[in-house]
PDB file of N, CA and C in Angstrom:
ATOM      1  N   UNK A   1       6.144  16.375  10.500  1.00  0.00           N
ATOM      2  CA  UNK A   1       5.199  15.413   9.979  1.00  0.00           C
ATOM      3  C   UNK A   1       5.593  14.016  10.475  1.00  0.00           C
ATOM      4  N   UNK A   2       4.765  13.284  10.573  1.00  0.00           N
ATOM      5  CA  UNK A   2       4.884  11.879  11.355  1.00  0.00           C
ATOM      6  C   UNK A   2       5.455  11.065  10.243  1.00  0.00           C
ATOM      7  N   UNK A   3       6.075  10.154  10.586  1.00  0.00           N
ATOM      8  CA  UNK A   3       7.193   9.265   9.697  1.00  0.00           C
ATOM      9  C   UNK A   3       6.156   7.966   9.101  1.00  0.00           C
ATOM     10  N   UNK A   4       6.031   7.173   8.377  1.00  0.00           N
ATOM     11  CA  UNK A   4       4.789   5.876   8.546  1.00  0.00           C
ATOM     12  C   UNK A   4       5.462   5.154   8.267  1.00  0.00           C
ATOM     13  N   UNK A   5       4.572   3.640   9.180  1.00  0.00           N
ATOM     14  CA  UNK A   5       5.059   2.952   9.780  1.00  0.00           C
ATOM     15  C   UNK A   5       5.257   2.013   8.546  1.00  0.00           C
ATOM     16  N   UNK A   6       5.110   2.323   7.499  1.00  0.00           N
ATOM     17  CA  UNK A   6       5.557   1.088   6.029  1.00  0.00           C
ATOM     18  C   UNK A   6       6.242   1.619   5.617  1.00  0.00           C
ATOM     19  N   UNK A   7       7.044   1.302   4.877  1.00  0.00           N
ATOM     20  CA  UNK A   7       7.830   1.801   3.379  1.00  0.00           C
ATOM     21  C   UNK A   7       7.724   1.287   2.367  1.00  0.00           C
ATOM     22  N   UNK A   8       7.568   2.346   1.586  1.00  0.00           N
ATOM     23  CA  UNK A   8       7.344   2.254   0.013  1.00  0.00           C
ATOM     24  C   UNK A   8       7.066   0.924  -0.370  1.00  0.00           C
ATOM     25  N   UNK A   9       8.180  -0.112  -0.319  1.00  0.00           N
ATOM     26  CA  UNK A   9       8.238  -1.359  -0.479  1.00  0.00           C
ATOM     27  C   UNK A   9       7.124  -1.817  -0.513  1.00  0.00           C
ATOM     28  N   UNK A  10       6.730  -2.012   0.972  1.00  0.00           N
ATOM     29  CA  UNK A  10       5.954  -2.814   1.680  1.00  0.00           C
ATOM     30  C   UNK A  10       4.395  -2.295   1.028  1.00  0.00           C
ATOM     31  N   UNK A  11       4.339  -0.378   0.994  1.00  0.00           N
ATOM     32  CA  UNK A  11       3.446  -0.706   0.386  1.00  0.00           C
ATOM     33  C   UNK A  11       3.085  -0.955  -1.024  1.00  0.00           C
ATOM     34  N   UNK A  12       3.746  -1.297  -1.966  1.00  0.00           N
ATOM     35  CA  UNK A  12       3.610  -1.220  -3.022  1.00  0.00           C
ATOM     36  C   UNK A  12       3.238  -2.902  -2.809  1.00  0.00           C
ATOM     37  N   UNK A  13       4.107  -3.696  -2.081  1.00  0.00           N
ATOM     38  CA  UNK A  13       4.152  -5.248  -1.795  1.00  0.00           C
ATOM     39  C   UNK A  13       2.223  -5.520  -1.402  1.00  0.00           C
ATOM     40  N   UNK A  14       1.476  -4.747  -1.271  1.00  0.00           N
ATOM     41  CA  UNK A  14       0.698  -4.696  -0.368  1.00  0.00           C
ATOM     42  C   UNK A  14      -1.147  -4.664  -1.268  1.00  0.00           C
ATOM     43  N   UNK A  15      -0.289  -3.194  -2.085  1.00  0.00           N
ATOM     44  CA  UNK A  15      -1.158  -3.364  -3.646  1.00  0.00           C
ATOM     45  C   UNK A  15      -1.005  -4.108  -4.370  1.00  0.00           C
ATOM     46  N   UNK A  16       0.321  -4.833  -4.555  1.00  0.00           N
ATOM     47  CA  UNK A  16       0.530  -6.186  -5.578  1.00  0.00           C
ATOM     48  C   UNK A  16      -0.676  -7.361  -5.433  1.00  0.00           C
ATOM     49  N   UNK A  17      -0.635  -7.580  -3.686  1.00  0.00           N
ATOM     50  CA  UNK A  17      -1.499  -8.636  -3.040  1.00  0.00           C
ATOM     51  C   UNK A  17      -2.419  -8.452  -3.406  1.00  0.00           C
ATOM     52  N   UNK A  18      -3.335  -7.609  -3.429  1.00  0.00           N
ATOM     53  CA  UNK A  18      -4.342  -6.986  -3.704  1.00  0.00           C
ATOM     54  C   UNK A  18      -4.767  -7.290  -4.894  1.00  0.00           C
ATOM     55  N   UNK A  19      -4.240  -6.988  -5.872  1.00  0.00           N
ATOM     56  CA  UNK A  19      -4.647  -6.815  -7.266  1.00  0.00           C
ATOM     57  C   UNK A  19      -4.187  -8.691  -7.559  1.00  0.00           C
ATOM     58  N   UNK A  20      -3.204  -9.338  -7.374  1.00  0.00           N
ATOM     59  CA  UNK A  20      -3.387 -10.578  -7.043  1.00  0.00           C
ATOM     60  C   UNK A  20      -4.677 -11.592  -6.361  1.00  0.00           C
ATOM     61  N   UNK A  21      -5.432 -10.505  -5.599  1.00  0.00           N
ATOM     62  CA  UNK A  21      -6.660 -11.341  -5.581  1.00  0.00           C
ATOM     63  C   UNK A  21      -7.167 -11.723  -3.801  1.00  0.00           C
ATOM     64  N   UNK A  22      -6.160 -11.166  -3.608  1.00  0.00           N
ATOM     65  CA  UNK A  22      -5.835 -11.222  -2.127  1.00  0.00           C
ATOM     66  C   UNK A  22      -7.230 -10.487  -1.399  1.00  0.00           C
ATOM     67  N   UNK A  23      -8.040 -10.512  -0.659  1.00  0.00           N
ATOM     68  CA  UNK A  23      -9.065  -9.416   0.128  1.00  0.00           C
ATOM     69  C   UNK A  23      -8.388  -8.414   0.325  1.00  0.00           C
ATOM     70  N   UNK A  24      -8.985  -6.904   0.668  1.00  0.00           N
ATOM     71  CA  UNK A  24      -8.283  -5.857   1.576  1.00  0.00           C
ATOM     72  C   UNK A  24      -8.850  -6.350   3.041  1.00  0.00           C
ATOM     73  N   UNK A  25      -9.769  -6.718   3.380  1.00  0.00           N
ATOM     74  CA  UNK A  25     -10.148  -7.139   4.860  1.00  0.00           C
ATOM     75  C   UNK A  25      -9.081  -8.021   5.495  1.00  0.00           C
ATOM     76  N   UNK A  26      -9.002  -9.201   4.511  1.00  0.00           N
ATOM     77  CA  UNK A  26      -7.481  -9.951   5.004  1.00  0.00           C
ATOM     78  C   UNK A  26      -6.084  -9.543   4.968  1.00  0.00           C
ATOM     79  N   UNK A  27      -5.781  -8.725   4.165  1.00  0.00           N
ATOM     80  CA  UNK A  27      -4.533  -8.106   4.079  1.00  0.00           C
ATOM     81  C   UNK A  27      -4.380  -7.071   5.168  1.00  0.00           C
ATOM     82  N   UNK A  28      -5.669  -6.201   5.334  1.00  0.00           N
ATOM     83  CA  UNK A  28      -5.704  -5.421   6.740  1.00  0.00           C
ATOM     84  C   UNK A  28      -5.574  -6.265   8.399  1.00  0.00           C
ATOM     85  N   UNK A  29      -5.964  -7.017   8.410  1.00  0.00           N
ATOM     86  CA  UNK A  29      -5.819  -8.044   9.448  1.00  0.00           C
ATOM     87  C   UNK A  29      -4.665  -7.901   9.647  1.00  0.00           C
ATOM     88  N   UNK A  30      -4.523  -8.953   8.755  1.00  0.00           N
ATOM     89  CA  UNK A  30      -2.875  -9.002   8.668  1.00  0.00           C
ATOM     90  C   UNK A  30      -1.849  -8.339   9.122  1.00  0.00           C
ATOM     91  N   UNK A  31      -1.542  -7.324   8.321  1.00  0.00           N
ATOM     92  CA  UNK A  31      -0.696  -5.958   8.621  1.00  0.00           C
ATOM     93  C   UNK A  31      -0.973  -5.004   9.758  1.00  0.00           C
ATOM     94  N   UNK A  32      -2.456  -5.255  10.048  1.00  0.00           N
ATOM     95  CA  UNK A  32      -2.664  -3.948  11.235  1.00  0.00           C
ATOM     96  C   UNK A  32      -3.016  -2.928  10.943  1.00  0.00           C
ATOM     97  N   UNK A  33      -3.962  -2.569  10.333  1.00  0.00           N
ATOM     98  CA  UNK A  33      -3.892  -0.811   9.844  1.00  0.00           C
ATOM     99  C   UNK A  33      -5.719  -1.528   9.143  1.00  0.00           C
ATOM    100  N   UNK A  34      -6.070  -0.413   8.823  1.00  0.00           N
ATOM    101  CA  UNK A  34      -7.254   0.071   8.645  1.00  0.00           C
ATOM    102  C   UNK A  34      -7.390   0.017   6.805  1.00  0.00           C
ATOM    103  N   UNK A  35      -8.714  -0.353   7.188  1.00  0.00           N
ATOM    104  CA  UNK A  35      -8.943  -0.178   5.468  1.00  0.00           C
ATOM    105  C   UNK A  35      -8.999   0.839   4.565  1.00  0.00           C
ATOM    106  N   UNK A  36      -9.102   1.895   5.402  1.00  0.00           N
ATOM    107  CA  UNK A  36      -8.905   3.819   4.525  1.00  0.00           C
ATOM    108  C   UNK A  36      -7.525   3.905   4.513  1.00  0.00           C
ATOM    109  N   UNK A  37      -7.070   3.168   5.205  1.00  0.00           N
ATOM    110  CA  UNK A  37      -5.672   3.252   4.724  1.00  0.00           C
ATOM    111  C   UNK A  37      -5.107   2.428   3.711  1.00  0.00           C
ATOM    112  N   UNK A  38      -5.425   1.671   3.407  1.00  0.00           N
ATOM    113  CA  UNK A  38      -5.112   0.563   2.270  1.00  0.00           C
ATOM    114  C   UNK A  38      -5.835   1.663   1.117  1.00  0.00           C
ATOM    115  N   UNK A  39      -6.784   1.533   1.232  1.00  0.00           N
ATOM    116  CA  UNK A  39      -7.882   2.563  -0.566  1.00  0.00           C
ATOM    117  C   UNK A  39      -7.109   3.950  -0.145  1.00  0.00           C
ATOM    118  N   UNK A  40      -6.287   4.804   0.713  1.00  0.00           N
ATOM    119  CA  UNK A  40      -6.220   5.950   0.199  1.00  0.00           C
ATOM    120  C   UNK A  40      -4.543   5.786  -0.545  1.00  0.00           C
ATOM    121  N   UNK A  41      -3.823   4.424   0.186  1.00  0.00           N
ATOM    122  CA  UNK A  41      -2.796   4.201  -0.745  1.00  0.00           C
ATOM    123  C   UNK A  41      -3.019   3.821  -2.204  1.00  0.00           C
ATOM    124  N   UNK A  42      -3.534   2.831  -2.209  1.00  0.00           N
ATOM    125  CA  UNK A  42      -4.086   2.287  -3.507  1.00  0.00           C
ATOM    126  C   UNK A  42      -4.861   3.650  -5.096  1.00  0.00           C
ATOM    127  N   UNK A  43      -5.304   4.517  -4.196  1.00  0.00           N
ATOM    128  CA  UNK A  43      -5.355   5.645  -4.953  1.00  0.00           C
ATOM    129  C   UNK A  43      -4.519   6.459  -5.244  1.00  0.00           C
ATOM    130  N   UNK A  44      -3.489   6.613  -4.573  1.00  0.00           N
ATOM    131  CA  UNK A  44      -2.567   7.387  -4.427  1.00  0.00           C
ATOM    132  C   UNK A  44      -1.103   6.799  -5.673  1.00  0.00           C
ATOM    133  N   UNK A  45      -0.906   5.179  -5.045  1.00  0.00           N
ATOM    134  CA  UNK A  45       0.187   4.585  -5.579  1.00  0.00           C
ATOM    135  C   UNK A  45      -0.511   3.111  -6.098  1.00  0.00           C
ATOM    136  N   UNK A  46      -1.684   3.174  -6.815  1.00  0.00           N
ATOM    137  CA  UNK A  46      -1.679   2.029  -7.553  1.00  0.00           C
ATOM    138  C   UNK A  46      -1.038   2.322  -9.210  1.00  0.00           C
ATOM    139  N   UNK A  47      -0.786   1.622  -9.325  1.00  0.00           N
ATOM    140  CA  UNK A  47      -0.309   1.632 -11.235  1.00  0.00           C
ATOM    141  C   UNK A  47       1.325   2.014 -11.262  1.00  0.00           C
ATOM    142  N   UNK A  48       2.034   2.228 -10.124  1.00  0.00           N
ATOM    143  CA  UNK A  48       3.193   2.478 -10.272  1.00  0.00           C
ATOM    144  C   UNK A  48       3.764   1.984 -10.183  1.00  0.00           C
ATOM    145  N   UNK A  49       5.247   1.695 -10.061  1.00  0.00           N
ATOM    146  CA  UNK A  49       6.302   0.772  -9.966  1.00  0.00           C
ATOM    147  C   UNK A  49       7.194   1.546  -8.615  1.00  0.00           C
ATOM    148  N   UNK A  50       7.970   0.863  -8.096  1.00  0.00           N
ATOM    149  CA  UNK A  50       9.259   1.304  -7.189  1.00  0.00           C
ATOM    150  C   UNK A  50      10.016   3.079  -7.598  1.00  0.00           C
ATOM    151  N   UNK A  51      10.329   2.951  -8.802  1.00  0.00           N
ATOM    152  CA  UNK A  51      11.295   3.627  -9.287  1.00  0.00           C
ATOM    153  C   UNK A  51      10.174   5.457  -9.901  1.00  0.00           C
ATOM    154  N   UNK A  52       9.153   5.084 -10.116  1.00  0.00           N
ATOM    155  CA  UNK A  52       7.931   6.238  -9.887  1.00  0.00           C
ATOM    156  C   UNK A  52       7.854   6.939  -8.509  1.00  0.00           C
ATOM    157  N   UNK A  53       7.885   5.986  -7.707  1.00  0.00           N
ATOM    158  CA  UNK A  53       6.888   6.074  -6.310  1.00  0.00           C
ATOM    159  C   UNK A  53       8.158   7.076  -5.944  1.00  0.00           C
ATOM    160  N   UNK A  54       9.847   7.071  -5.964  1.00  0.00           N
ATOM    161  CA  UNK A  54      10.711   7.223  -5.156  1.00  0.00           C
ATOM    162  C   UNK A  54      10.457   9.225  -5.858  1.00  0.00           C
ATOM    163  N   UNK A  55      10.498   8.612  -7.134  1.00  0.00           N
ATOM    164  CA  UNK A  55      10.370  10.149  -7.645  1.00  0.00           C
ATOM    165  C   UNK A  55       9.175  11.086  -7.498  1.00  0.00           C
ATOM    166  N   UNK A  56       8.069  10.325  -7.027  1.00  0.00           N
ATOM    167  CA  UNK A  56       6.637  11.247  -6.242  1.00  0.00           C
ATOM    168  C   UNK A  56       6.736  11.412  -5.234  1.00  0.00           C
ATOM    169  N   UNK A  57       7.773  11.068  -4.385  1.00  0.00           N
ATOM    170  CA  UNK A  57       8.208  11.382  -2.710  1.00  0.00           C
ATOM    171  C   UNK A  57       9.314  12.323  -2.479  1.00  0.00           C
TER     172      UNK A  57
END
């Protein structure tokens, strides 16, 4: 399986922005990656913390 190119961190750093108020269009810019990729994280790992995310991986 292919490795991705964020970690955890970054994306959790990423949904923070987000829910802070931030666009996903601008945050995608930004970072490089696609907007199905931002909403299928955000579904996946919104509402969690660091210490969740390590134990769903």
């Amino acid at each position: 399986m292919r490795k991705s190119r964020y970690t955890d961190s970054q994306i959790l750093a990423l949904i923070k922005q987000n829910e802070n108020g931030i666009p996903v269009a601008e945050l995608c810019r930004e970072h490089g990656m696609g907007s199905a990729q931002f909403y299928k994280w955000r579904a996946k790992f919104g509402g969690i913390d660091a210490s969740m995310m390590k134990r769903l991986k």
